[in-house]
C-alpha atoms as a PDB file:
ATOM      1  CA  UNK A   1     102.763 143.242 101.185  1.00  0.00           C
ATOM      2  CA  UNK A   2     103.401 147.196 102.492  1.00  0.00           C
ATOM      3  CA  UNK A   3     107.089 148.509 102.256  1.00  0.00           C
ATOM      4  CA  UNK A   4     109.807 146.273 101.540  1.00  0.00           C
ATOM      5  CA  UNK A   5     113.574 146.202 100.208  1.00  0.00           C
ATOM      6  CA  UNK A   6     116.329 144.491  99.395  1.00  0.00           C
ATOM      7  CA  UNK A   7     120.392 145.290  99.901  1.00  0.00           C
ATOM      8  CA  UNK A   8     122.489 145.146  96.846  1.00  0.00           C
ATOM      9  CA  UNK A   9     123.855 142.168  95.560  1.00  0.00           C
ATOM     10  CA  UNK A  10     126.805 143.462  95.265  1.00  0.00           C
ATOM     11  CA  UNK A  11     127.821 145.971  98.312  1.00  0.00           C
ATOM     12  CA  UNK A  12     125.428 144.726 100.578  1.00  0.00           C
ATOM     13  CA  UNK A  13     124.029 148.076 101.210  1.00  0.00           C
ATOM     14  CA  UNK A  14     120.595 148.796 101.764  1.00  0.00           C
ATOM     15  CA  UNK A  15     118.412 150.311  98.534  1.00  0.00           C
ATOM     16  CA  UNK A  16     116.432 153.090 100.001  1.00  0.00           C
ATOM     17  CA  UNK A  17     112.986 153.763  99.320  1.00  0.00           C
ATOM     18  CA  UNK A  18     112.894 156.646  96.625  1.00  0.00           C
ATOM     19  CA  UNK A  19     116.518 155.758  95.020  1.00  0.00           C
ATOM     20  CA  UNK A  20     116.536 156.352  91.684  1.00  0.00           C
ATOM     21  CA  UNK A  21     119.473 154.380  90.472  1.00  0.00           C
ATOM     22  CA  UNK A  22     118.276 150.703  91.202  1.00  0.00           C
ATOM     23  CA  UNK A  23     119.006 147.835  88.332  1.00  0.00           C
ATOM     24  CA  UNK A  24     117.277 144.744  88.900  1.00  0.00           C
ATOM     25  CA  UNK A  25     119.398 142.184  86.943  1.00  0.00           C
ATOM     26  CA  UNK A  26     117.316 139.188  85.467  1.00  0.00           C
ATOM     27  CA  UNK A  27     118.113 135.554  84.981  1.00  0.00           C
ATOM     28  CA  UNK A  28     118.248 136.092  81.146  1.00  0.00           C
ATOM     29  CA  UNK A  29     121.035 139.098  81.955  1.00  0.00           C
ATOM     30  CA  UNK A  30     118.542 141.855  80.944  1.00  0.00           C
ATOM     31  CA  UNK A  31     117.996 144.660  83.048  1.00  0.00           C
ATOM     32  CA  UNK A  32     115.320 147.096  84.250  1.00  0.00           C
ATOM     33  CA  UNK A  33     116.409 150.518  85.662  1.00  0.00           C
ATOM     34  CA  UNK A  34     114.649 153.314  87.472  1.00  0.00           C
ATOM     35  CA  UNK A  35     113.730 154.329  91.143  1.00  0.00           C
ATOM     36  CA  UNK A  36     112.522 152.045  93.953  1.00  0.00           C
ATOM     37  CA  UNK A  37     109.067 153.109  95.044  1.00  0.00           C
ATOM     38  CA  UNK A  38     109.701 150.663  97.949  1.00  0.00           C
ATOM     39  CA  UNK A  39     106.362 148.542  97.466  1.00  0.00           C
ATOM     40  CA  UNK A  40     108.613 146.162  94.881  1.00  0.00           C
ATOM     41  CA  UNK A  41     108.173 148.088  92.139  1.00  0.00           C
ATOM     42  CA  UNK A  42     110.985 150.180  89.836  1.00  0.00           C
ATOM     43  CA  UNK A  43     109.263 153.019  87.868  1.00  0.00           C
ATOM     44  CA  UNK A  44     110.805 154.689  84.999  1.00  0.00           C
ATOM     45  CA  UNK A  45     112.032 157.948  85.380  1.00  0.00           C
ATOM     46  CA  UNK A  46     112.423 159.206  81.990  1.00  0.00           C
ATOM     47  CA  UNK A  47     108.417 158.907  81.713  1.00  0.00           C
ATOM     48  CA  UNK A  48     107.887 159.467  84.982  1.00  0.00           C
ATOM     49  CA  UNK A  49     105.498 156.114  84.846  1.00  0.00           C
ATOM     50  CA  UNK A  50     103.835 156.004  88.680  1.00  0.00           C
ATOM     51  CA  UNK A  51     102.802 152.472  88.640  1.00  0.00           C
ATOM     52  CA  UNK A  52     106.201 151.089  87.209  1.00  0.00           C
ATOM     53  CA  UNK A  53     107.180 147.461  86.495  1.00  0.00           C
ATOM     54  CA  UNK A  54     106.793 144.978  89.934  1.00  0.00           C
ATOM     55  CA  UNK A  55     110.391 143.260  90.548  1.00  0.00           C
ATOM     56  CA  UNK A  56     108.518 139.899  91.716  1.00  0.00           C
ATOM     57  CA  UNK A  57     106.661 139.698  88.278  1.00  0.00           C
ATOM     58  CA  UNK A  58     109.610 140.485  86.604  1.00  0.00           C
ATOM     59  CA  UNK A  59     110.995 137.404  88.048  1.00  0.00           C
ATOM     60  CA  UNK A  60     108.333 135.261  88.353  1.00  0.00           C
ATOM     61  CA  UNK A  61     107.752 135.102  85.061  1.00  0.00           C
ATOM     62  CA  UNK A  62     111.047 133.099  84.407  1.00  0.00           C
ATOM     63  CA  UNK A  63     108.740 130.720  86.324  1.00  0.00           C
ATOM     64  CA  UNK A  64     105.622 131.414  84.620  1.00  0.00           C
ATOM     65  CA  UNK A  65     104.801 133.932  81.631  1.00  0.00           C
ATOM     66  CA  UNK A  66     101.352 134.374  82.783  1.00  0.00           C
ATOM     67  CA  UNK A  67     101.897 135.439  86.459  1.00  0.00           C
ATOM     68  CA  UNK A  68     100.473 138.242  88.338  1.00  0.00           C
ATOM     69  CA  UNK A  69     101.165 140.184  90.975  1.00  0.00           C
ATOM     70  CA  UNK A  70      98.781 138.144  92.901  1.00  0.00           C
ATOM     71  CA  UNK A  71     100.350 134.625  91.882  1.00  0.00           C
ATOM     72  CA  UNK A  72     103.379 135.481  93.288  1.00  0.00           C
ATOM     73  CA  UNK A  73     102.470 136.142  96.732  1.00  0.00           C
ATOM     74  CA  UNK A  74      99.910 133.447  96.542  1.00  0.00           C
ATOM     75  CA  UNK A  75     101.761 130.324  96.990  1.00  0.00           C
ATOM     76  CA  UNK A  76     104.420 130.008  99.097  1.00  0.00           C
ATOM     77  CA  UNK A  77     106.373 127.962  97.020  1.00  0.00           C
ATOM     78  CA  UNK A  78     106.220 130.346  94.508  1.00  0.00           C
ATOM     79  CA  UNK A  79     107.292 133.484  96.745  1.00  0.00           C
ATOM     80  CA  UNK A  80     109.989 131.647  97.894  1.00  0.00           C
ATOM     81  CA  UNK A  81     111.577 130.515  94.291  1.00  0.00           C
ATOM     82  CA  UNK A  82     111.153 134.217  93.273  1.00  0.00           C
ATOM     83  CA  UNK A  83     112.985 135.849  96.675  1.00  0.00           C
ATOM     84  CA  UNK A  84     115.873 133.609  95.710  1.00  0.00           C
ATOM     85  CA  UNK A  85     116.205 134.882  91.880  1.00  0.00           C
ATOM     86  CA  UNK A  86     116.092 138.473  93.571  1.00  0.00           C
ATOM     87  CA  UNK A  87     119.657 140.247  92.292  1.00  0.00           C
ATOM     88  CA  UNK A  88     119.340 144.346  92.786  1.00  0.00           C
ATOM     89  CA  UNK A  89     122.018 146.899  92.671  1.00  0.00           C
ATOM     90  CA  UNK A  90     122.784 150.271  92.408  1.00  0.00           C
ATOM     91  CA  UNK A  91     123.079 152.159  89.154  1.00  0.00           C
ATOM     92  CA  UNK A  92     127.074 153.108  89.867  1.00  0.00           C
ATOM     93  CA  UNK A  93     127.914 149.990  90.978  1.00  0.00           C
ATOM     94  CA  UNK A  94     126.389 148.130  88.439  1.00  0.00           C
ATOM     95  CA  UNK A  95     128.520 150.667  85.832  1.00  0.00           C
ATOM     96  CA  UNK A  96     131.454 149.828  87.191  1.00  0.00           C
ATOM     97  CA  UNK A  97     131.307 146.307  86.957  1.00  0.00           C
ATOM     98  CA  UNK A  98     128.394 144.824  84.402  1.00  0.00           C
ATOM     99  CA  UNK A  99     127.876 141.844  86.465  1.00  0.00           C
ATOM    100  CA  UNK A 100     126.081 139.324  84.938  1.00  0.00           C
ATOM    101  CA  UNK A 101     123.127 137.528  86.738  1.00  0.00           C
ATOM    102  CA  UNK A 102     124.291 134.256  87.607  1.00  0.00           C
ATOM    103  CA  UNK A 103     128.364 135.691  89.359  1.00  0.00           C
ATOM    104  CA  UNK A 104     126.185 137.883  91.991  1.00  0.00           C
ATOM    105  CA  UNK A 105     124.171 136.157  95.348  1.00  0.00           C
ATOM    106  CA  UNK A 106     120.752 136.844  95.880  1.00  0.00           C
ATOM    107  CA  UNK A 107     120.217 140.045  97.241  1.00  0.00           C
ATOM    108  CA  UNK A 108     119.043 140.180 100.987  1.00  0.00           C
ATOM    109  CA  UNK A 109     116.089 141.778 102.212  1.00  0.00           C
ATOM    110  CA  UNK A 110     116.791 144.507 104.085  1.00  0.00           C
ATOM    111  CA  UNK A 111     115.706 144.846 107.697  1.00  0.00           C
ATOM    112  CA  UNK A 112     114.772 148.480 107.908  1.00  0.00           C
ATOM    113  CA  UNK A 113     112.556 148.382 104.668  1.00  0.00           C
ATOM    114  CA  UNK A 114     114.814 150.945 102.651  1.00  0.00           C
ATOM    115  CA  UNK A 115     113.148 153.431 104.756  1.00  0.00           C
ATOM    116  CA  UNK A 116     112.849 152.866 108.848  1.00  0.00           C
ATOM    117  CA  UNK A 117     116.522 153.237 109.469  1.00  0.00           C
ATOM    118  CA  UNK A 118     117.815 154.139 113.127  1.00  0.00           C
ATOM    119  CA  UNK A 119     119.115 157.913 113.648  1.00  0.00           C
ATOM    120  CA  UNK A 120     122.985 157.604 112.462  1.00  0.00           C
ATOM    121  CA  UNK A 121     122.642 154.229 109.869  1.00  0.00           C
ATOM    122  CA  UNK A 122     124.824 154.769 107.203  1.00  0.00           C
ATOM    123  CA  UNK A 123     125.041 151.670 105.469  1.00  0.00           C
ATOM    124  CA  UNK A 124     122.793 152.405 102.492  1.00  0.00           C
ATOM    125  CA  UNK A 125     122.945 153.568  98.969  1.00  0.00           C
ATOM    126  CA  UNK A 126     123.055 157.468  99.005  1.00  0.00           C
ATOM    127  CA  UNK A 127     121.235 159.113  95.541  1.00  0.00           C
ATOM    128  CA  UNK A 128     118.248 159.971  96.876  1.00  0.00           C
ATOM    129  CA  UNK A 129     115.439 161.970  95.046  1.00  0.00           C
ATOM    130  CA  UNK A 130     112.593 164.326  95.965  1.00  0.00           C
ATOM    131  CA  UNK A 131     109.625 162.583  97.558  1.00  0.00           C
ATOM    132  CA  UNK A 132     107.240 164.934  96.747  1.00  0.00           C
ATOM    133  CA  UNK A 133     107.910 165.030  92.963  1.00  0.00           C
ATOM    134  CA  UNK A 134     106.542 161.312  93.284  1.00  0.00           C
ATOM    135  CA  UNK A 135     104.072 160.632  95.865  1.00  0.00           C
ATOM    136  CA  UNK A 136     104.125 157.270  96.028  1.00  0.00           C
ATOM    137  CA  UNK A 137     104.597 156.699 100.067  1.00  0.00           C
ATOM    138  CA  UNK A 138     101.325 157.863 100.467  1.00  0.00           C
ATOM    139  CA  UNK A 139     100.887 155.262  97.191  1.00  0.00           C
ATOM    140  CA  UNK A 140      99.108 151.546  97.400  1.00  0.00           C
ATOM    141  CA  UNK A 141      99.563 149.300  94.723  1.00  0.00           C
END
């Protein structure tokens, strides 16, 4: 799939590649929290986990317990239901507003990848960490 993001549900900015305050809201109103690695998957940073949980089987199993990674990119059908369940944010906004799953639209996918952004774009979320510490452009998964 290579390197992919999405703009927040709610501020419609773009989640970088490397942010470490993403919260990918699920239908069920639980959350998962952590950095982007921007190939769909938020890692924990606490633990400093490098593989992380993948945001598409996160969702697709509110289609199917059982799916994979695999199953979700398989079908198109099945990509498609899970792009539009797709509701990320940013850490601060989502603290100052606890929205629940079902009041926020599906978040876009953003055009520049959360990473190839033209010299002077500003309209993306700004906490950024230290590549290095992580690795994980260099990263497949």
């Amino acid at each position: 799939m290579g390197f992919f993001s999405w703009k927040s549900a709610i501020s419609k900015k773009s989640i970088p590649a490397g942010y470490d305050g993403i919260v990918v809201i699920l239908p069920d109103n639980s959350i998962k929290e952590g950095l982007y690695n921007g190939y769909g998957c938020v890692l924990d940073i606490d633990t400093e986990d490098e593989e992380g949980e993948d945001i598409f089987v996160l969702y697709g199993r509110f289609i199917n317990p059982e799916i994979t990674r695999d199953d979700c990119f398989d079908k198109e059908e099945t990509y498609n239901k899970i792009m539009k369940m797709i509701k990320v944010v940013g850490a601060d906004e989502y603290r100052l507003c606890k929205p629940i799953y079902e009041d926020l639209e599906t978040s876009e996918s953003c055009e520049y990848q959360g990473f190839f952004y033209p010299e002077g774009y500003k309209n993306k979320l700004k906490k950024r960490i230290n590549y290095e510490k992580w690795n994980f452009s260099y990263r497949k998964i």
